[in-house]
PDB file of N, CA and C in Angstrom:
ATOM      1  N   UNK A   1     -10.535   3.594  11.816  1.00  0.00           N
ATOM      2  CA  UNK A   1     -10.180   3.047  13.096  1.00  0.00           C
ATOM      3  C   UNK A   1      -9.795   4.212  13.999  1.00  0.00           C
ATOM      4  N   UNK A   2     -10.286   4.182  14.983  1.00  0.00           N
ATOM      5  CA  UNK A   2     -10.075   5.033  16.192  1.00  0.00           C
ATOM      6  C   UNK A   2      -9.016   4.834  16.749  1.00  0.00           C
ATOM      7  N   UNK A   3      -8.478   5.855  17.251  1.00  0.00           N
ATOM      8  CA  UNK A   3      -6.794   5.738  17.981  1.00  0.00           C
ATOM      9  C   UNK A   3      -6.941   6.050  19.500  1.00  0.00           C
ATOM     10  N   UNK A   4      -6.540   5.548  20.838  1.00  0.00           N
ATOM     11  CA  UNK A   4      -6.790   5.529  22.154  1.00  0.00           C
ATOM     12  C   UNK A   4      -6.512   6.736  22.764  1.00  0.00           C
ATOM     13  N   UNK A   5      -5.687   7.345  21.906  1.00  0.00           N
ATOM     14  CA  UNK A   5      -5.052   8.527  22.111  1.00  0.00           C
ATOM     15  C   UNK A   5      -6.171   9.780  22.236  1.00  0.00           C
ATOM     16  N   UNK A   6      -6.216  10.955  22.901  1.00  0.00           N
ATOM     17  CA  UNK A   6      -6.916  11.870  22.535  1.00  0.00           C
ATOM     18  C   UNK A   6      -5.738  13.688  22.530  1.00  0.00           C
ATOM     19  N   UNK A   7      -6.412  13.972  21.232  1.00  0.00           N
ATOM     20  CA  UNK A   7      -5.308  15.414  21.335  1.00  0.00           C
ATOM     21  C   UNK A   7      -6.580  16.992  20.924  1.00  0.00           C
ATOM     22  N   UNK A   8      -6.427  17.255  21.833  1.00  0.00           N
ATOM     23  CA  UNK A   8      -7.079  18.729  22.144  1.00  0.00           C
ATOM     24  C   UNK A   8      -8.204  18.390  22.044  1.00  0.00           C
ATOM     25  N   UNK A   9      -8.845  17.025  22.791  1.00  0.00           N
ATOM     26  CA  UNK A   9     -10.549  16.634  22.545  1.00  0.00           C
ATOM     27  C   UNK A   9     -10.630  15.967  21.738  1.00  0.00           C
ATOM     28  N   UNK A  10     -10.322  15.935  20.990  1.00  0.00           N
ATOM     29  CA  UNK A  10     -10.846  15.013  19.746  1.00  0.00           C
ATOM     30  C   UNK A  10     -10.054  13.532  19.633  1.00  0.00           C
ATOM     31  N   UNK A  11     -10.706  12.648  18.765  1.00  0.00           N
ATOM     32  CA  UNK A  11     -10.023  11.460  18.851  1.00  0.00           C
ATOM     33  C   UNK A  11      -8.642  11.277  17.629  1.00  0.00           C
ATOM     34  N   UNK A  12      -7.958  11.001  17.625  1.00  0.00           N
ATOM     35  CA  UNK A  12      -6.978  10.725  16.406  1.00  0.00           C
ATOM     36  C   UNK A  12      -7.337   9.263  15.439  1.00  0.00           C
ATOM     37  N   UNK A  13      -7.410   9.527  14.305  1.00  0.00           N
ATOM     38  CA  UNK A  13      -7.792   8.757  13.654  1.00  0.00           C
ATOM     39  C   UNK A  13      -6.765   8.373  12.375  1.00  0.00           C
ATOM     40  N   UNK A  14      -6.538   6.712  12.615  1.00  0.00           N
ATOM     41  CA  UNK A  14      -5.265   6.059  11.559  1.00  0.00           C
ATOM     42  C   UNK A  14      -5.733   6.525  10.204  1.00  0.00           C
ATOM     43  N   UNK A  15      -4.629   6.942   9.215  1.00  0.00           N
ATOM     44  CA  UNK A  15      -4.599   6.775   8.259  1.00  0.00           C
ATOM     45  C   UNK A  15      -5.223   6.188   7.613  1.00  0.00           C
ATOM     46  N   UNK A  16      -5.745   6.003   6.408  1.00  0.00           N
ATOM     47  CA  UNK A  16      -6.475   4.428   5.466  1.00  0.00           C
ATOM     48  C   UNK A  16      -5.200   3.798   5.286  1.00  0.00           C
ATOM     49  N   UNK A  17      -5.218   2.490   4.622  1.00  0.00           N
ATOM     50  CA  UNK A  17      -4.421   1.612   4.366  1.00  0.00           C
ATOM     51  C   UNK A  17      -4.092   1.951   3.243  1.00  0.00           C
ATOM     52  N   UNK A  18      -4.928   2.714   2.283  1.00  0.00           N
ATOM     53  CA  UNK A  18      -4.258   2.791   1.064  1.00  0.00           C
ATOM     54  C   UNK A  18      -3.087   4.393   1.402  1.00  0.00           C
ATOM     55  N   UNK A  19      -3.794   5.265   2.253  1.00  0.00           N
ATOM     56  CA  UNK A  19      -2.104   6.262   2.336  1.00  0.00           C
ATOM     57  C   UNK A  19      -1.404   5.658   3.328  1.00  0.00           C
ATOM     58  N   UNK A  20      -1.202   4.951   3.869  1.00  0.00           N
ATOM     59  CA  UNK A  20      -0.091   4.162   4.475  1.00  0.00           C
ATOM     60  C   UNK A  20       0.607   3.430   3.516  1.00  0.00           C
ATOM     61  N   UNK A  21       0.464   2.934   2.500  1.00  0.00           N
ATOM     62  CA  UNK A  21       1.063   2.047   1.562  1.00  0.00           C
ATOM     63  C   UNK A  21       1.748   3.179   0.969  1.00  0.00           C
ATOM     64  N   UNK A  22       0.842   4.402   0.153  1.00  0.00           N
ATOM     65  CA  UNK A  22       1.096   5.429  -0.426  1.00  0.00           C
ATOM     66  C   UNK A  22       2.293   5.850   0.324  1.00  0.00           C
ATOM     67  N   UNK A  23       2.350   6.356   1.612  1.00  0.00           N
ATOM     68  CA  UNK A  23       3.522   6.868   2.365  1.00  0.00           C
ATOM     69  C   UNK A  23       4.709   5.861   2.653  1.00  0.00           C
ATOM     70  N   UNK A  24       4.795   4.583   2.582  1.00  0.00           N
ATOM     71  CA  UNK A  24       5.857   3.365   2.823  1.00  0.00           C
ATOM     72  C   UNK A  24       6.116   3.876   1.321  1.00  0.00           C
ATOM     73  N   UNK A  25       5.758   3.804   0.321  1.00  0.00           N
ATOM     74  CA  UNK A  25       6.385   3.718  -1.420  1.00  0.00           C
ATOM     75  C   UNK A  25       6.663   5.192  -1.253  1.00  0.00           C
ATOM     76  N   UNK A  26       6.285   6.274  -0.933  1.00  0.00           N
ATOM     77  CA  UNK A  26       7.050   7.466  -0.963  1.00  0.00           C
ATOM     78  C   UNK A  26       8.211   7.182  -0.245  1.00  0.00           C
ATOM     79  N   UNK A  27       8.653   7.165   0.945  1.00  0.00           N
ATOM     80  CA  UNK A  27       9.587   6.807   1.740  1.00  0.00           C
ATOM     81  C   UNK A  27      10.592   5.980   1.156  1.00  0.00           C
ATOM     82  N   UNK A  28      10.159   4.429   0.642  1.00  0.00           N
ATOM     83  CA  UNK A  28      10.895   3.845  -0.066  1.00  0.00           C
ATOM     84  C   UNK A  28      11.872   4.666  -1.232  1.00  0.00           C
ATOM     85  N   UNK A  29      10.878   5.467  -2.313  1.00  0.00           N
ATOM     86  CA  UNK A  29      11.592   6.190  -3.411  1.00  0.00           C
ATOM     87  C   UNK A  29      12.250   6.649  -3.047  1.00  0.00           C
ATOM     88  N   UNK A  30      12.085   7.322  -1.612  1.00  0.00           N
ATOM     89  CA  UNK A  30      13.230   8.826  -1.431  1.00  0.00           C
ATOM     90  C   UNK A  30      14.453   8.603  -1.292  1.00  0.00           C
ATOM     91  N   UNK A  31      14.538   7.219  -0.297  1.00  0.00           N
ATOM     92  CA  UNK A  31      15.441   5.814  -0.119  1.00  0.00           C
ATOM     93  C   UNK A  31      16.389   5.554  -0.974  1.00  0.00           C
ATOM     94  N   UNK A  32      15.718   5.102  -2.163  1.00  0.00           N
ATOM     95  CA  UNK A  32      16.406   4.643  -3.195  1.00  0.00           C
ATOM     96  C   UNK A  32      16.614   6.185  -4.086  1.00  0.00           C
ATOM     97  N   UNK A  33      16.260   7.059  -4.377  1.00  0.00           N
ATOM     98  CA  UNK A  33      16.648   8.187  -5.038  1.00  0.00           C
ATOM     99  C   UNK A  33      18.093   9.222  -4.104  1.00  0.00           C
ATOM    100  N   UNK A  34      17.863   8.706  -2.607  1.00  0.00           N
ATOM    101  CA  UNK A  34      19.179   9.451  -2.333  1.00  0.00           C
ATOM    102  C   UNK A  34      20.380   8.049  -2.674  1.00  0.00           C
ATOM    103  N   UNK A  35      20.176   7.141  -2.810  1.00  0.00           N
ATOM    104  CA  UNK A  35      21.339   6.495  -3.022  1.00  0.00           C
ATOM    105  C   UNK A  35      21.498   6.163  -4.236  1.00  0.00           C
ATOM    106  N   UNK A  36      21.055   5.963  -5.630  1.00  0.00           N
ATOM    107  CA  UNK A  36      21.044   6.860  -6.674  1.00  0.00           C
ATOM    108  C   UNK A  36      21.735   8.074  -6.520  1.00  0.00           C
ATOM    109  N   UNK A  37      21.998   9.073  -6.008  1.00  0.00           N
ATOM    110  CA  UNK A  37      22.705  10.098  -5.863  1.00  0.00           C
ATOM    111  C   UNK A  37      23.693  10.154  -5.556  1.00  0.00           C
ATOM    112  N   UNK A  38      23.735   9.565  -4.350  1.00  0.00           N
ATOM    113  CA  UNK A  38      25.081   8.930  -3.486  1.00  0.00           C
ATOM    114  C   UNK A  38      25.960   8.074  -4.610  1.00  0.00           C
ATOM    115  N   UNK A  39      25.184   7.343  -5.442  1.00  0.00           N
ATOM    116  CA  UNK A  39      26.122   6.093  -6.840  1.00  0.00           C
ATOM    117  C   UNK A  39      26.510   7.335  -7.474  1.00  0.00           C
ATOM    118  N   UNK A  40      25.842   8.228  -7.523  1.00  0.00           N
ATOM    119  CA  UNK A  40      25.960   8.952  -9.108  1.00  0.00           C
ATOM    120  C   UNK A  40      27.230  10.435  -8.608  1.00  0.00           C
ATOM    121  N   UNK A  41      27.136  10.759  -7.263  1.00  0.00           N
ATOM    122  CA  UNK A  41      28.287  11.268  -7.091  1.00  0.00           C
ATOM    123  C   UNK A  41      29.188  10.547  -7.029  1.00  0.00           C
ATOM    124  N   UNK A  42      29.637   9.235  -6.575  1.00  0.00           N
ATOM    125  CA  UNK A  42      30.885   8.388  -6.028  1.00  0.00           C
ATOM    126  C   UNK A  42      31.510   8.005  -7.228  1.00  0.00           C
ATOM    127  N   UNK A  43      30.288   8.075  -8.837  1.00  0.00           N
ATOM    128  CA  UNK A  43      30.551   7.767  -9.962  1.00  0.00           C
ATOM    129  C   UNK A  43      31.636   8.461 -10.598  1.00  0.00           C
ATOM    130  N   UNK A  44      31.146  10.145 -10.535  1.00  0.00           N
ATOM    131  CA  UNK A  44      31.648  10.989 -10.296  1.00  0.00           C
ATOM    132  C   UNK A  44      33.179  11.486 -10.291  1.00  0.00           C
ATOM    133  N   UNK A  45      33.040  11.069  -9.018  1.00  0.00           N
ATOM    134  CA  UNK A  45      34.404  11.621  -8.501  1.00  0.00           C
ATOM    135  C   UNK A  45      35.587   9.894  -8.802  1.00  0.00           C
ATOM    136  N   UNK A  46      35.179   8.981  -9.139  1.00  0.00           N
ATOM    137  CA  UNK A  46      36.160   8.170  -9.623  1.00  0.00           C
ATOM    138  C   UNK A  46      35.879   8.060 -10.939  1.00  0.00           C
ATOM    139  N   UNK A  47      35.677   8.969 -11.767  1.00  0.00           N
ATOM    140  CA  UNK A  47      35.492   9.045 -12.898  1.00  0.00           C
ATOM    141  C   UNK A  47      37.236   9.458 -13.505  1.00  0.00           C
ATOM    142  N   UNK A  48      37.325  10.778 -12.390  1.00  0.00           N
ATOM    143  CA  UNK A  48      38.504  11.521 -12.510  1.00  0.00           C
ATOM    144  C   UNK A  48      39.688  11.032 -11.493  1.00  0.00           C
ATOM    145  N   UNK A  49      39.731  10.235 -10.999  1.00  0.00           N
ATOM    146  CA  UNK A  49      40.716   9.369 -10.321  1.00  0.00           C
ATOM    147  C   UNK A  49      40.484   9.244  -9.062  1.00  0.00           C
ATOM    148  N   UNK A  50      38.991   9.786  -8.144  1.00  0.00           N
ATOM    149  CA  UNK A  50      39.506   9.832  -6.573  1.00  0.00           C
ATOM    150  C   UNK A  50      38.569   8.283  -6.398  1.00  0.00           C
ATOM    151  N   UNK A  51      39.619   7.380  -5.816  1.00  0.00           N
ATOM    152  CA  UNK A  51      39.054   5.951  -5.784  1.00  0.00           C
ATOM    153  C   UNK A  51      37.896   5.920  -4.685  1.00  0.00           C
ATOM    154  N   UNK A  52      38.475   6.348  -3.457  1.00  0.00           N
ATOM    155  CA  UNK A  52      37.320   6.210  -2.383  1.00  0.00           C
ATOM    156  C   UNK A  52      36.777   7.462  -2.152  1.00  0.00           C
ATOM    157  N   UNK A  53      35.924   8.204  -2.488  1.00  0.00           N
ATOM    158  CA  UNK A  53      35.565   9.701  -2.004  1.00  0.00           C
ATOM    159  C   UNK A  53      34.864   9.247  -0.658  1.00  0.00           C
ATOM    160  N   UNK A  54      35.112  10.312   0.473  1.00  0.00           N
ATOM    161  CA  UNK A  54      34.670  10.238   1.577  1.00  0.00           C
ATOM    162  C   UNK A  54      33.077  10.424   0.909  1.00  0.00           C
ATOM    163  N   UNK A  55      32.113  10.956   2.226  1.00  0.00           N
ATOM    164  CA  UNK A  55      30.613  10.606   1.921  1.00  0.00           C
ATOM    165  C   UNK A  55      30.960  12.723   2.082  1.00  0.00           C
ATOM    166  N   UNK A  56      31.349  13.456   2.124  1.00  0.00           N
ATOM    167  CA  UNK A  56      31.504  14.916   2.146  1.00  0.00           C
ATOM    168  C   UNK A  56      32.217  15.394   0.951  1.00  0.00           C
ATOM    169  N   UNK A  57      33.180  14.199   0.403  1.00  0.00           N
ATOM    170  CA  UNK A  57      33.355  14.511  -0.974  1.00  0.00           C
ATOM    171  C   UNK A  57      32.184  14.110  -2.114  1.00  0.00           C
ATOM    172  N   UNK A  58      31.245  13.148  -1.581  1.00  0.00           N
ATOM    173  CA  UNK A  58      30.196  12.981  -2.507  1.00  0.00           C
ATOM    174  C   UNK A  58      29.168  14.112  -2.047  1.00  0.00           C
ATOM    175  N   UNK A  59      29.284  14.355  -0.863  1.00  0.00           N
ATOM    176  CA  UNK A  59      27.812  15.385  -0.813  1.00  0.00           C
ATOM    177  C   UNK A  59      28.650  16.718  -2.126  1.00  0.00           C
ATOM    178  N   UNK A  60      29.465  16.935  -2.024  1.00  0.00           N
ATOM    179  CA  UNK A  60      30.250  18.143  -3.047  1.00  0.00           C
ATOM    180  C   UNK A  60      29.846  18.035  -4.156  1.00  0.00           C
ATOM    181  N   UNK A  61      30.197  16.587  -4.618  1.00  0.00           N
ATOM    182  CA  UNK A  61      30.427  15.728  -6.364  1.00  0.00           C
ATOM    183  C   UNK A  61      28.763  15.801  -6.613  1.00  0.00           C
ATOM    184  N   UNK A  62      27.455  15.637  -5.542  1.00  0.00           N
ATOM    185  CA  UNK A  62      26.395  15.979  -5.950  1.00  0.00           C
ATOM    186  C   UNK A  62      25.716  17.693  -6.082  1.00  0.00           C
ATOM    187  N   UNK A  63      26.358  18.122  -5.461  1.00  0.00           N
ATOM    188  CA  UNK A  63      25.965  20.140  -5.283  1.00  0.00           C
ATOM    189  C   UNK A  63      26.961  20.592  -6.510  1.00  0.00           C
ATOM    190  N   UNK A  64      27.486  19.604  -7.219  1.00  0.00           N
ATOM    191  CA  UNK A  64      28.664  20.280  -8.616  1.00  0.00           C
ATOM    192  C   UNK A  64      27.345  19.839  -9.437  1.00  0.00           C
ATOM    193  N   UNK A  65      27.206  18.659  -9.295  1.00  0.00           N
ATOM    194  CA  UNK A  65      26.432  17.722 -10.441  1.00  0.00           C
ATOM    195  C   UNK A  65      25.089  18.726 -10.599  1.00  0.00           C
ATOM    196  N   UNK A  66      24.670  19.130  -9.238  1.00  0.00           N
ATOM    197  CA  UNK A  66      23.243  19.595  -9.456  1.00  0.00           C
ATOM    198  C   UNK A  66      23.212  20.938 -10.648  1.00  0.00           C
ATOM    199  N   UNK A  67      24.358  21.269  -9.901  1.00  0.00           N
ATOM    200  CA  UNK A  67      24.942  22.826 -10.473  1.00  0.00           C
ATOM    201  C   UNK A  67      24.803  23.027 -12.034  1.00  0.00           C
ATOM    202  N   UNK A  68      25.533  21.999 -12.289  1.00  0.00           N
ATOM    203  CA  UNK A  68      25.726  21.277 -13.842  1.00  0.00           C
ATOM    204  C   UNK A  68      24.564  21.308 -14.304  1.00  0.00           C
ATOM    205  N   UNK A  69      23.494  20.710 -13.844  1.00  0.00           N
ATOM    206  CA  UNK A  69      22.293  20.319 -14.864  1.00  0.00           C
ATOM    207  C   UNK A  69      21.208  21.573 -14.482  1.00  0.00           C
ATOM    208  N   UNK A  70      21.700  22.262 -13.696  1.00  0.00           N
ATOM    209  CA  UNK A  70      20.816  23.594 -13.809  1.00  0.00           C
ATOM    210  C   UNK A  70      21.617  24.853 -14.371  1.00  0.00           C
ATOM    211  N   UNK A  71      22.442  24.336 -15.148  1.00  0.00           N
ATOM    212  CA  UNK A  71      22.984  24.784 -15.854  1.00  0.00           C
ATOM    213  C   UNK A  71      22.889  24.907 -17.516  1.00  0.00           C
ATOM    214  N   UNK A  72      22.913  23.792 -17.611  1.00  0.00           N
ATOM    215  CA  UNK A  72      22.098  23.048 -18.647  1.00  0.00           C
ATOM    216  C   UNK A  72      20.517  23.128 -19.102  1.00  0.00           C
ATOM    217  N   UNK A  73      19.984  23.069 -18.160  1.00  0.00           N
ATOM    218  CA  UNK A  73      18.735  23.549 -18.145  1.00  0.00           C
ATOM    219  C   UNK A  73      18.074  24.869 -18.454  1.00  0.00           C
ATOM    220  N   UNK A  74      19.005  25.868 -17.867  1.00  0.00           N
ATOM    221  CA  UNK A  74      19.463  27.018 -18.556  1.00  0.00           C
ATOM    222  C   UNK A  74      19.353  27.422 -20.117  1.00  0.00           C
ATOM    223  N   UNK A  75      20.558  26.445 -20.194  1.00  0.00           N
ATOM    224  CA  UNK A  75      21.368  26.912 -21.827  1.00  0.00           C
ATOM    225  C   UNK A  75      19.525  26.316 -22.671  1.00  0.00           C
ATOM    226  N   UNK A  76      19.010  25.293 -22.643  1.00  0.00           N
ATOM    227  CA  UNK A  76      18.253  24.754 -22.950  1.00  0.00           C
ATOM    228  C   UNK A  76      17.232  25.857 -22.743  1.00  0.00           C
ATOM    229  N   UNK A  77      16.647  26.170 -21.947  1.00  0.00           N
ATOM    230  CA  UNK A  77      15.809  27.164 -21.578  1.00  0.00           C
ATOM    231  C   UNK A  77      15.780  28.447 -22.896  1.00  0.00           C
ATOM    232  N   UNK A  78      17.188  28.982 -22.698  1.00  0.00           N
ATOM    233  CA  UNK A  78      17.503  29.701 -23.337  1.00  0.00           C
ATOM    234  C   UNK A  78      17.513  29.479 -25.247  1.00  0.00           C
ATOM    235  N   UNK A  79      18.245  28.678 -25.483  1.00  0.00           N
ATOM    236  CA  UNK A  79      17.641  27.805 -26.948  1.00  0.00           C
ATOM    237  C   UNK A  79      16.441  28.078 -27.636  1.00  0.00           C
ATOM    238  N   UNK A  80      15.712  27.316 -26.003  1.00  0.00           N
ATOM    239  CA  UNK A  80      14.080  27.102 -26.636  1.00  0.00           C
ATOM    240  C   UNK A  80      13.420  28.139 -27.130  1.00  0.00           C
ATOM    241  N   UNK A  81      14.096  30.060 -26.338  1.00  0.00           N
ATOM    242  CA  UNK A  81      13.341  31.319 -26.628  1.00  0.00           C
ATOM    243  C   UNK A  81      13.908  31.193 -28.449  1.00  0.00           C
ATOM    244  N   UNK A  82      14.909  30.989 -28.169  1.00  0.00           N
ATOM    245  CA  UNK A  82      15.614  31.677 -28.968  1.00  0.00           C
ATOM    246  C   UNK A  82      15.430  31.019 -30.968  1.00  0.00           C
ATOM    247  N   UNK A  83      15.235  29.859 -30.586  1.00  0.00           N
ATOM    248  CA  UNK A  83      14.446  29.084 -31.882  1.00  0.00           C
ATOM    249  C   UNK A  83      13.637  29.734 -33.011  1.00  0.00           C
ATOM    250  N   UNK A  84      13.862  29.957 -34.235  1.00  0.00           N
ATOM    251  CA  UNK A  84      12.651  31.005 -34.661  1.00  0.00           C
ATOM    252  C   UNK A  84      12.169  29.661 -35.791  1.00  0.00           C
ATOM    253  N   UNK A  85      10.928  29.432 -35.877  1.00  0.00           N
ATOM    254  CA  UNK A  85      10.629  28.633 -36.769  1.00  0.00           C
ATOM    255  C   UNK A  85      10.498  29.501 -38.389  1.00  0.00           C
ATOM    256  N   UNK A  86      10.827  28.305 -39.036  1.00  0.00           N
ATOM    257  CA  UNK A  86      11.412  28.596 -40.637  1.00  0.00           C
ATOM    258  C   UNK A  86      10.193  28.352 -41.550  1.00  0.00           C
TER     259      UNK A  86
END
């Protein structure tokens, strides 16, 4: 489908329907994966007693968390060289 629009000469042309769907379900995930994050810091930080964390104490409780598992990822990393099969 042709778009009415014209940019530097040429015509602009819609998306297919199937990457428009494709891009609504990306969008959606990202959606639901930052608030997943947002649960999983707020989890977090009332894990250890803070009942309401502001939304700047969760952006923190997630840049600790990230910290953590690339941390981990690490030690793991490191393991895996280190393994000698028997």
């Amino acid at each position: 489908m042709k778009v009415a629009r014209k940019c530097s000469g040429d015509l602009l042309t819609s998306p297919p329907p199937a990457e428009k769907a494709t891009a609504r379900q990306d969008q959606v995930q990202h959606r639901r994966l930052g608030r997943e994050r947002q649960d999983i810091g707020r989890k977090l930080l009332q894990s250890v007693g803070l009942a309401n964390p502001s939304d700047a104490d969760i952006a923190l409780a997630i840049e600790a968390n990230d910290q953590f598992i690339a941390e981990l990822e690490r030690i793991h990393a490191t393991a895996q060289g280190t393994i000698i099969d028997q």
